[in-house]
N, C-alpha and C. Protein backbone atom coordinates (compact mmCIF):
# COMPACT_ATOMS: atom_id res chain seq x y z
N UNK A 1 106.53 144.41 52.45
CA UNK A 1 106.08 143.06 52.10
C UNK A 1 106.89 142.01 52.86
N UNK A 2 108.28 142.08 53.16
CA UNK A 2 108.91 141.09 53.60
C UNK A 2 108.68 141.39 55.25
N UNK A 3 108.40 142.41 55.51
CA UNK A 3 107.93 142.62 57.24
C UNK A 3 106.33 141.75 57.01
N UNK A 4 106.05 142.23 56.56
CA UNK A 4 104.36 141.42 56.66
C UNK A 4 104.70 140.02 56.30
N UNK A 5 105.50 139.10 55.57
CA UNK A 5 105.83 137.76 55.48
C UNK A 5 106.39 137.32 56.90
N UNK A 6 107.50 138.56 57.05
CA UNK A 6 108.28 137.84 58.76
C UNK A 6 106.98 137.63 59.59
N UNK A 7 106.54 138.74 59.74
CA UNK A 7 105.46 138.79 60.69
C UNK A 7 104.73 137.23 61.15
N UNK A 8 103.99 136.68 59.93
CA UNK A 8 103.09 135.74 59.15
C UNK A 8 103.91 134.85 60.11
N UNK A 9 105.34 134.20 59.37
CA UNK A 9 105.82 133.40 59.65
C UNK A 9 105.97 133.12 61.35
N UNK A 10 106.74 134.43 62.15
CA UNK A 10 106.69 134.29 63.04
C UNK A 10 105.30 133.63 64.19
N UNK A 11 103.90 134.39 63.76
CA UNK A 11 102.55 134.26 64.24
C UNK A 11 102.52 132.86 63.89
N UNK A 12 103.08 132.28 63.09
CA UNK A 12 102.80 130.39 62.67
C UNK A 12 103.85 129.94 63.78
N UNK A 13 104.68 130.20 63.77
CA UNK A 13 105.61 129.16 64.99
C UNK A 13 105.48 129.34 66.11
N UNK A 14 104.68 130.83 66.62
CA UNK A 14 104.06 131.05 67.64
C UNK A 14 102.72 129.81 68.02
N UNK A 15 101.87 129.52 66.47
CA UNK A 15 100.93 128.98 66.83
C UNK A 15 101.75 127.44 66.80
N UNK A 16 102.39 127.16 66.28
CA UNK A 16 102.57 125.67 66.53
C UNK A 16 103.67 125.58 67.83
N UNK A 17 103.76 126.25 68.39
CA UNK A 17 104.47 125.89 69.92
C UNK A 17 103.26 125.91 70.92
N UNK A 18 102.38 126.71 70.43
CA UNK A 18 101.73 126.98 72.06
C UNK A 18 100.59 125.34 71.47
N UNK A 19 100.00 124.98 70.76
CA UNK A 19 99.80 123.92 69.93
C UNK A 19 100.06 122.21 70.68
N UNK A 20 101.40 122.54 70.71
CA UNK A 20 102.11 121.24 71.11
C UNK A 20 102.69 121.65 72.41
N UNK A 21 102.43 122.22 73.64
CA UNK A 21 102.83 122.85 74.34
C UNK A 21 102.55 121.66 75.15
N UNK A 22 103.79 120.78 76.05
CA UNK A 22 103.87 119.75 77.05
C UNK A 22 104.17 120.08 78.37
N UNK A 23 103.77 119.71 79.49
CA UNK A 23 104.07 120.21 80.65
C UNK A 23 104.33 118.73 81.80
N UNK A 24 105.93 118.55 82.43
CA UNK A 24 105.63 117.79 83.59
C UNK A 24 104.53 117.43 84.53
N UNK A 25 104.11 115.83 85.09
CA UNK A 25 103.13 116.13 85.42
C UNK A 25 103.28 115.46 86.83
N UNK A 26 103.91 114.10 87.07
CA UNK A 26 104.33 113.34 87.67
C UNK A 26 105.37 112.04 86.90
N UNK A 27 106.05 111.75 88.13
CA UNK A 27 107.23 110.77 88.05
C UNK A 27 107.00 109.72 88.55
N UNK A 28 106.73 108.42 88.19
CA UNK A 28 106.12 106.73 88.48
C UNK A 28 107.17 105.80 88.70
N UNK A 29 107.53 105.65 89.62
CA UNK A 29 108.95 104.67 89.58
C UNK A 29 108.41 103.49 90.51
N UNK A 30 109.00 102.50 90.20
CA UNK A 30 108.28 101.25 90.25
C UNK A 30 109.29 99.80 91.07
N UNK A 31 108.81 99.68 92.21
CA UNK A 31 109.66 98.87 93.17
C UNK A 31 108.91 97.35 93.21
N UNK A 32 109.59 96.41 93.04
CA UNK A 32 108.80 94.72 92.75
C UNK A 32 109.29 94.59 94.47
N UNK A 33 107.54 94.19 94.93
CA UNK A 33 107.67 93.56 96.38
C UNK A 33 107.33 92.14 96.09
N UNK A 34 106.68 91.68 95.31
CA UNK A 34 106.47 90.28 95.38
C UNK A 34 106.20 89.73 93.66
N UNK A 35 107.10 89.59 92.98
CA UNK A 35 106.48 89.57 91.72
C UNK A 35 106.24 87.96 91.28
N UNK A 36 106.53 87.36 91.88
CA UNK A 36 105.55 86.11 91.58
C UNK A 36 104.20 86.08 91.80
N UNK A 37 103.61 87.27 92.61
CA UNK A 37 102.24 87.60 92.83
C UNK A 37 101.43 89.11 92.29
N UNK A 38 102.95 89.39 91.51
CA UNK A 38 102.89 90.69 90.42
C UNK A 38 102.21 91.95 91.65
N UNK A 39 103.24 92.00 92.55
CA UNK A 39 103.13 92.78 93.78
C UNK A 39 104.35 93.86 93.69
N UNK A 40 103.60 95.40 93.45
CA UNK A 40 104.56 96.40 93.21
C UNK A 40 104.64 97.51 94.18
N UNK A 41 105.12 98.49 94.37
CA UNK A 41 105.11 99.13 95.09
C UNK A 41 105.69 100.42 94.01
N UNK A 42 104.54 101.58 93.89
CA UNK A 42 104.61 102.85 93.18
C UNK A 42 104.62 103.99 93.29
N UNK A 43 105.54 104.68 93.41
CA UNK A 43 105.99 105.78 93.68
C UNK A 43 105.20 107.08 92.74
N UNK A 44 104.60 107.91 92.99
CA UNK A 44 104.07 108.88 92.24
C UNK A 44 104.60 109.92 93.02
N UNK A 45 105.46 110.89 92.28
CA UNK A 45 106.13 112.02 92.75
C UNK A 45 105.76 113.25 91.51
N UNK A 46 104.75 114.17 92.56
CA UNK A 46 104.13 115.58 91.25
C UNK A 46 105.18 116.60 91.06
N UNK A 47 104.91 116.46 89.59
CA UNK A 47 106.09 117.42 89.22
C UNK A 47 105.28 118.82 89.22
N UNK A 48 104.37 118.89 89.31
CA UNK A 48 103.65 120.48 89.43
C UNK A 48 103.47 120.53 90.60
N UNK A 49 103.54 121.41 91.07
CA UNK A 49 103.22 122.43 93.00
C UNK A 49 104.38 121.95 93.44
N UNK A 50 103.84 121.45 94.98
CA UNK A 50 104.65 121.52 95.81
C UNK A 50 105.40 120.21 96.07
N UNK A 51 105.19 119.13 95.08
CA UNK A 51 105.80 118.07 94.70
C UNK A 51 105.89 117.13 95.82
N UNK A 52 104.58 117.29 95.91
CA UNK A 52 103.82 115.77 96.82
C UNK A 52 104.56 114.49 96.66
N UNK A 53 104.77 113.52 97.13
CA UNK A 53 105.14 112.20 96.49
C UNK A 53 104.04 111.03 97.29
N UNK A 54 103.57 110.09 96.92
CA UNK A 54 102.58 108.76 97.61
C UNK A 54 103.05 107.56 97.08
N UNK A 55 102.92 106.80 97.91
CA UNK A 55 103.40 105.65 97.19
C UNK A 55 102.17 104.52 97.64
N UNK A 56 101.93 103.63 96.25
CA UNK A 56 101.46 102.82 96.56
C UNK A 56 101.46 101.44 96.05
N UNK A 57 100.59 100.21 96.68
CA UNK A 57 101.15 99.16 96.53
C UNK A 57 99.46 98.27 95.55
N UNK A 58 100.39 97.90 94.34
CA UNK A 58 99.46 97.78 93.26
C UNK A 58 99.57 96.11 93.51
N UNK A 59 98.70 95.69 92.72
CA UNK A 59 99.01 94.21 92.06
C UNK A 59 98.19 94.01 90.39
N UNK A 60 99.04 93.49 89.58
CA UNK A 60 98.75 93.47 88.44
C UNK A 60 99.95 93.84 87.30
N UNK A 61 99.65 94.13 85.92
CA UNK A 61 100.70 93.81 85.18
C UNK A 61 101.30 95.65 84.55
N UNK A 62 99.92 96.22 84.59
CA UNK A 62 100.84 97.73 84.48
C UNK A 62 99.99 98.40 85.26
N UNK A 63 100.38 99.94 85.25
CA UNK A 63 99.78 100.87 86.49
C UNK A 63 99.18 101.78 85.35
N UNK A 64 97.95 102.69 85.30
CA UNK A 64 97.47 103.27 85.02
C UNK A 64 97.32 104.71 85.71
N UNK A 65 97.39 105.91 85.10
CA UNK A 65 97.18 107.78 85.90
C UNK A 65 96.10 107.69 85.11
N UNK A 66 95.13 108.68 86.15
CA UNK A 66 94.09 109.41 85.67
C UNK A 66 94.08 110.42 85.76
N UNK A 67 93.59 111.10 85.07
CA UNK A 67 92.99 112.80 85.72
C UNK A 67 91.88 113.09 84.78
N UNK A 68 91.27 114.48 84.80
CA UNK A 68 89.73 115.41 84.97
C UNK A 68 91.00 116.15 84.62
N UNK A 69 90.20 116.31 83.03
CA UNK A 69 91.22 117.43 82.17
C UNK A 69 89.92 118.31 81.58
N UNK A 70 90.65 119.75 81.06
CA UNK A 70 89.58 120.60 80.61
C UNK A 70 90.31 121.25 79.47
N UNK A 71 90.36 121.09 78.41
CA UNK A 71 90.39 121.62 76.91
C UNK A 71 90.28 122.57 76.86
N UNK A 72 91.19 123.79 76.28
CA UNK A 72 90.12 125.11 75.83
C UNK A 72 90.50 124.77 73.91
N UNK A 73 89.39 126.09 73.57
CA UNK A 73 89.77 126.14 71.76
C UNK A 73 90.69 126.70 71.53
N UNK A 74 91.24 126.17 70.42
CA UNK A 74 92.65 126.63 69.99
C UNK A 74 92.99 127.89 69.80
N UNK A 75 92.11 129.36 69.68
CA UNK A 75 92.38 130.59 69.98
C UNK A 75 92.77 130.41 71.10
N UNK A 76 91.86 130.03 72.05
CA UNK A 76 92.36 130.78 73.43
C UNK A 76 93.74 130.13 74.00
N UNK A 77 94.24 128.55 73.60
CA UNK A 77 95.54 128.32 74.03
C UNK A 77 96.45 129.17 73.02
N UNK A 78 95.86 129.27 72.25
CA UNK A 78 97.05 130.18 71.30
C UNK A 78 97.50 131.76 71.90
N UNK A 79 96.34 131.97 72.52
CA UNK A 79 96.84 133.05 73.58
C UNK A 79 97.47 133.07 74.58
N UNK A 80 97.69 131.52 75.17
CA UNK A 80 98.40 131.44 76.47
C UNK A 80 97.57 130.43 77.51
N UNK A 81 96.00 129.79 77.32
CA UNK A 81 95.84 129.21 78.19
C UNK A 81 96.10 127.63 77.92
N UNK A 82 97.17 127.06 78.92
CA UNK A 82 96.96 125.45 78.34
C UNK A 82 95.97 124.32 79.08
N UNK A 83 95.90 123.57 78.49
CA UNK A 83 95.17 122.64 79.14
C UNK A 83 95.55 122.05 80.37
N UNK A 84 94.29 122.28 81.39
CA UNK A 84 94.23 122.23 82.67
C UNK A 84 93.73 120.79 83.56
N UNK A 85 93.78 120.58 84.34
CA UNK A 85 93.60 118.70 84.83
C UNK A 85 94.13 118.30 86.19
N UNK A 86 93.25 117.96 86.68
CA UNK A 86 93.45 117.06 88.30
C UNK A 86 93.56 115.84 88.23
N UNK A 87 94.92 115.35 88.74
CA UNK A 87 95.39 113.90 88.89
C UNK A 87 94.46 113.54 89.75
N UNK A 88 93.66 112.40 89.88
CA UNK A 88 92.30 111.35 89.98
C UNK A 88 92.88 110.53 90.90
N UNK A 89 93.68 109.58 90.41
CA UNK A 89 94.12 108.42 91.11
C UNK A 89 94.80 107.41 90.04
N UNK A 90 95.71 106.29 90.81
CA UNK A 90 96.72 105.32 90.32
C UNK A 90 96.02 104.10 90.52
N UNK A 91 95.67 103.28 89.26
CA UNK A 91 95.31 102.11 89.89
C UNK A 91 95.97 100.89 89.00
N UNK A 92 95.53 99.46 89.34
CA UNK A 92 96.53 98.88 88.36
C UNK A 92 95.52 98.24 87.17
N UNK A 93 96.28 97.73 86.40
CA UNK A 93 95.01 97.21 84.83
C UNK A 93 96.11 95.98 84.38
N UNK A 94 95.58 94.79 84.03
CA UNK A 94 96.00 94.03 82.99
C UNK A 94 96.06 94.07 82.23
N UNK A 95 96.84 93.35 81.33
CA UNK A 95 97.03 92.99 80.03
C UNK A 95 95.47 92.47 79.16
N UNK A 96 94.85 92.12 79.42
CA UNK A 96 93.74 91.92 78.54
C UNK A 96 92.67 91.28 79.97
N UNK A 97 91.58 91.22 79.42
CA UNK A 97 90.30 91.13 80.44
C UNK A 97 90.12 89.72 80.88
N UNK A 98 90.45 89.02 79.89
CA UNK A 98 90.65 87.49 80.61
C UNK A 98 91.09 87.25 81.56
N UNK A 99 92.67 87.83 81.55
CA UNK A 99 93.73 87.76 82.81
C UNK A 99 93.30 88.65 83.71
N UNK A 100 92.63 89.73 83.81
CA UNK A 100 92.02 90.41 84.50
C UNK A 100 90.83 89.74 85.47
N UNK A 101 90.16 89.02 85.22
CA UNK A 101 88.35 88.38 85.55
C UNK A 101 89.04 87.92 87.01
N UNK A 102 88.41 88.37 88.30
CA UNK A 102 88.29 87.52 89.21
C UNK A 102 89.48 88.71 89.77
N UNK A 103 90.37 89.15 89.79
CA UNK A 103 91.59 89.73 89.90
C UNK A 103 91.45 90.77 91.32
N UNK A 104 92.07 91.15 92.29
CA UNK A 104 91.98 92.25 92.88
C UNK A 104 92.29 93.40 92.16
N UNK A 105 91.48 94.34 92.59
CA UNK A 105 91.60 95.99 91.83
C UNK A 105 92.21 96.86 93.35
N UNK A 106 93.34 97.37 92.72
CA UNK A 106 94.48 97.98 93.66
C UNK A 106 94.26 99.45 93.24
N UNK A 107 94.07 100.44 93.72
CA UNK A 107 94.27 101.99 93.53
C UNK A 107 94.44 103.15 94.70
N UNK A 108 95.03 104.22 94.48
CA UNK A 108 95.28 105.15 95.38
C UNK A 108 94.72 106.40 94.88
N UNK A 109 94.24 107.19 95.62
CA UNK A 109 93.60 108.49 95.27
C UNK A 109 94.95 109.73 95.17
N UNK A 110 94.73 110.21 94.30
CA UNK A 110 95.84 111.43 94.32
C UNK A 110 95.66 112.61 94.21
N UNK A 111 94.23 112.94 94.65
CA UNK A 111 93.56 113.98 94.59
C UNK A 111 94.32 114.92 95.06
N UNK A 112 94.59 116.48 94.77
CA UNK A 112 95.28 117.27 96.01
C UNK A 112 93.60 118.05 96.86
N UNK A 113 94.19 118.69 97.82
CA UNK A 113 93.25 119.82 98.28
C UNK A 113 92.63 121.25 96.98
N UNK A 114 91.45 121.48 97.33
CA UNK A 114 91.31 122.45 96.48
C UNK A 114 91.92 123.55 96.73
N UNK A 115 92.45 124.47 95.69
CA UNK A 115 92.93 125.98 96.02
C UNK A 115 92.39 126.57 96.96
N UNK A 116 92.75 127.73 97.36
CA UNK A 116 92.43 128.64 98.77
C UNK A 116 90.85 129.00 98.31
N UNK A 117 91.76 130.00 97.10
CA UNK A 117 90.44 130.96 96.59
C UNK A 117 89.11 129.88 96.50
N UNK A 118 89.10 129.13 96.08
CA UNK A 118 87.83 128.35 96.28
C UNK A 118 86.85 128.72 97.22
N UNK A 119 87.79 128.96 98.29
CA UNK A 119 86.76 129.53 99.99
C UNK A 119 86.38 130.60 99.15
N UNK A 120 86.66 131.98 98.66
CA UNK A 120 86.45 132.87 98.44
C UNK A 120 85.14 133.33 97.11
N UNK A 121 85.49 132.21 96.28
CA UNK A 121 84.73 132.28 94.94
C UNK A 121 83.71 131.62 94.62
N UNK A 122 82.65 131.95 95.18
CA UNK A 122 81.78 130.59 94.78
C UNK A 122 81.41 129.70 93.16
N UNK A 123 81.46 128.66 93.79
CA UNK A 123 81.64 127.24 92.61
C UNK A 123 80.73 127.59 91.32
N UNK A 124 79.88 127.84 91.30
CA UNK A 124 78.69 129.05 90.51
C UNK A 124 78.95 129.59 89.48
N UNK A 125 80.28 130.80 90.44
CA UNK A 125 80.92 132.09 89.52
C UNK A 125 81.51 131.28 88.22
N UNK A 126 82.54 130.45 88.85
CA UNK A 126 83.56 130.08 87.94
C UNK A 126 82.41 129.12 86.89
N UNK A 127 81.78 128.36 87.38
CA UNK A 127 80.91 127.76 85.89
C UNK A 127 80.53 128.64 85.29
N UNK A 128 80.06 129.78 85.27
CA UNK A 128 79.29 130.59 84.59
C UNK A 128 80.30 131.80 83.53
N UNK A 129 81.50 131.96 84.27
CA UNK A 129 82.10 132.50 83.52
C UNK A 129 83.26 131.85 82.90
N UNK A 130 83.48 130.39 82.55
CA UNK A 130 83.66 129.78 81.01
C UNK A 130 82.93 129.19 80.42
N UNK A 131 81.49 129.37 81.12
CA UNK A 131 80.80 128.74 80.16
C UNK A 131 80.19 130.08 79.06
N UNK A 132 80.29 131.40 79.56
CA UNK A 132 79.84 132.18 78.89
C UNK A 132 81.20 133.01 78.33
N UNK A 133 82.33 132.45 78.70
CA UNK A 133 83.63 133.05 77.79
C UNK A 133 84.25 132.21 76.36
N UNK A 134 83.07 131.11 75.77
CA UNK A 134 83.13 130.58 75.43
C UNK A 134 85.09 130.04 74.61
N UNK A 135 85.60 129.93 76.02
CA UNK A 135 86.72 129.70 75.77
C UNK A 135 87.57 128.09 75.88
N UNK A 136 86.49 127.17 76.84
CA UNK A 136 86.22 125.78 77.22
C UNK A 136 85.67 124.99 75.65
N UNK A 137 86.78 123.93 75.05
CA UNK A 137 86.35 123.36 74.61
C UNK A 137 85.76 122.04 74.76
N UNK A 138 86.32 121.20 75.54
CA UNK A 138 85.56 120.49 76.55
C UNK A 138 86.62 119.99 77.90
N UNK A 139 85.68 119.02 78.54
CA UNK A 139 86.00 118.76 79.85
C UNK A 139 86.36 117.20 79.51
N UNK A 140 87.04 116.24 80.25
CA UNK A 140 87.04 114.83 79.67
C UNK A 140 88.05 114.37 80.68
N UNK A 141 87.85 113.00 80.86
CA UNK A 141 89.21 112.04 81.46
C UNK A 141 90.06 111.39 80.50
N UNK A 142 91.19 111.59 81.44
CA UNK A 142 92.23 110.56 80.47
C UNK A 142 92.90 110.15 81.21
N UNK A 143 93.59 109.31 80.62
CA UNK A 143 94.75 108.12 81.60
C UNK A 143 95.95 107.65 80.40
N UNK A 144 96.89 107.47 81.66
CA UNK A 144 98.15 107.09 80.40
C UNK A 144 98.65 105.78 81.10
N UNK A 145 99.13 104.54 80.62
CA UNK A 145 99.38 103.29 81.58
C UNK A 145 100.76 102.60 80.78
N UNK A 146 101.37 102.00 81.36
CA UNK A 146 103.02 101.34 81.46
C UNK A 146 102.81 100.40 82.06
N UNK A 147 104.06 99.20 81.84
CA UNK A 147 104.00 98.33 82.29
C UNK A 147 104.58 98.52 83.84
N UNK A 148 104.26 97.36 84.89
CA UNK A 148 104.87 97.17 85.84
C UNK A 148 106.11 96.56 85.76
N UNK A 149 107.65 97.12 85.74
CA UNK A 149 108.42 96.13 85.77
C UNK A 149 109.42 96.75 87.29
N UNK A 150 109.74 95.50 87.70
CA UNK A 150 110.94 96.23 88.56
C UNK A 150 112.27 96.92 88.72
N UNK A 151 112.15 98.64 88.91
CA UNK A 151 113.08 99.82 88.66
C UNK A 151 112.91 100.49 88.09
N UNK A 152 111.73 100.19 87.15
CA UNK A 152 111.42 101.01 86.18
C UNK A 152 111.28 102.44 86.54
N UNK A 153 111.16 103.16 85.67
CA UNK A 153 111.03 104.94 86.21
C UNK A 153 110.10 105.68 85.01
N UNK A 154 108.95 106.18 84.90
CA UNK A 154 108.68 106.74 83.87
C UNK A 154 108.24 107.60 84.33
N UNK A 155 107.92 108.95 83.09
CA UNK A 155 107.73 110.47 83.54
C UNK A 155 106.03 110.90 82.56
N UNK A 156 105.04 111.47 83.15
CA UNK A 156 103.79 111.17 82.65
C UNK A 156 104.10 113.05 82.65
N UNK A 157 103.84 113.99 80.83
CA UNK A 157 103.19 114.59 80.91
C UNK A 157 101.89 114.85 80.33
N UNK A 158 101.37 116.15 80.32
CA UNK A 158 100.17 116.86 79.68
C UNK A 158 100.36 117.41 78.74
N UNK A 159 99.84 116.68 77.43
CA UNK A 159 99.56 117.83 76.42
C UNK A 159 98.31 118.29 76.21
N UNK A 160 98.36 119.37 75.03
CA UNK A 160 97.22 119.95 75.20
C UNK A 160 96.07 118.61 74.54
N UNK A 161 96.28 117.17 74.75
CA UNK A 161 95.29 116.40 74.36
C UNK A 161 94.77 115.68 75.42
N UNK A 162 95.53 115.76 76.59
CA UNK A 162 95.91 115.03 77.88
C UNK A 162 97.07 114.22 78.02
N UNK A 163 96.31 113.09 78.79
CA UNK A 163 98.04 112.61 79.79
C UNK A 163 98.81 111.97 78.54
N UNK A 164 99.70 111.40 78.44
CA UNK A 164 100.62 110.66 77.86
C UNK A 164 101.99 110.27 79.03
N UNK A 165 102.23 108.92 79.08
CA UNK A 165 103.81 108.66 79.59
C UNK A 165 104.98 107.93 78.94
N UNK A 166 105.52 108.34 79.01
CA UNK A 166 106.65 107.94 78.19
C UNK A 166 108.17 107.37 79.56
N UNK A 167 108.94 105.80 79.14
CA UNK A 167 109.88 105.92 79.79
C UNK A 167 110.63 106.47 80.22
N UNK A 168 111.64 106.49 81.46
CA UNK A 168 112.38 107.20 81.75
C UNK A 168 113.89 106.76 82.14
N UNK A 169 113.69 105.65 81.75
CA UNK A 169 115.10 104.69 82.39
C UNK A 169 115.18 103.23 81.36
N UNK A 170 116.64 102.74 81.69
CA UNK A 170 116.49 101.66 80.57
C UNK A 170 115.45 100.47 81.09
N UNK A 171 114.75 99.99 83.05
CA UNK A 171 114.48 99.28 83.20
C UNK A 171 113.44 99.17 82.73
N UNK A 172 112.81 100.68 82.70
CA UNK A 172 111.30 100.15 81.80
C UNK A 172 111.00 99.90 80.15
């Protein structure tokens, strides 16, 4: 009885780790080129692969990440798969739509290249076999956004809900 309780218990903290399971995604650090004209310059450095870095030059009051995220159901991350997602692009957003109207729209693409195997697998296969492993709970965008200040540094990961960023330094 007390092996079948350990057991129990253990299979629960198993499920609430893989659950809340966070992963690095990229690093946003933030250089003021002209801020009387709220002119920044943004560093996006990927913390997954081969740790690309781009930088680009926004205008506006915070910077916004995107990505094309894909959900599975909570069996199957509970087995090990987490939620999966391609960084989209950086662009900038105001504070509310008023201050926004009329505004230049600043963004950079951060797409990477597709995997190898791609050449190998046709685009087809792979729809067909999660859509029939019914292991995909859905597909969706998300974005996580911070203010622009100058020095700032913040660190954007993935949970299994999507993006979230959180500071990384006292400037932001």
């Amino acid at each position: 009885l007390v092996g079948v309780a350990g057991s129990f218990l253990g299979l629960n903290f198993q499920t609430y780790s893989r659950l809340t399971y966070e992963a690095p995604v990229a690093e946003v650090s933030v250089q003021a080129v002209n801020p009387a004209q709220s002119i920044y310059d943004v560093t996006v450095k990927h913390l997954d692969g081969p740790g690309e870095t781009i930088t680009c030059r926004l205008q506006g009051d915070e910077w916004a990440l995107s990505a094309r995220v894909q959900k599975w159901k909570p069996w199957a991350n509970i087995l090990g798969l987490d939620t999966t997602y391609t960084l989209d692009q950086i662009q900038n957003k105001y504070r509310d739509a008023l201050h926004g109207n009329g505004k230049t729209i600043t963004a950079c693409d951060l797409t990477a290249p597709p995997p190898p195997v791609n050449e190998y697998v046709p685009r087809s296969w792979l729809f067909w076999v999660v859509k029939h492993s019914y292991t995909e709970d859905r597909n969706f965008g998300s974005a996580a956004y911070m203010p622009l200040h100058d020095g700032a540094r913040y660190k954007v990961i993935m949970t299994q809900s999507g993006l979230n960023a959180e500071p990384d330094n006292v400037a932001s």
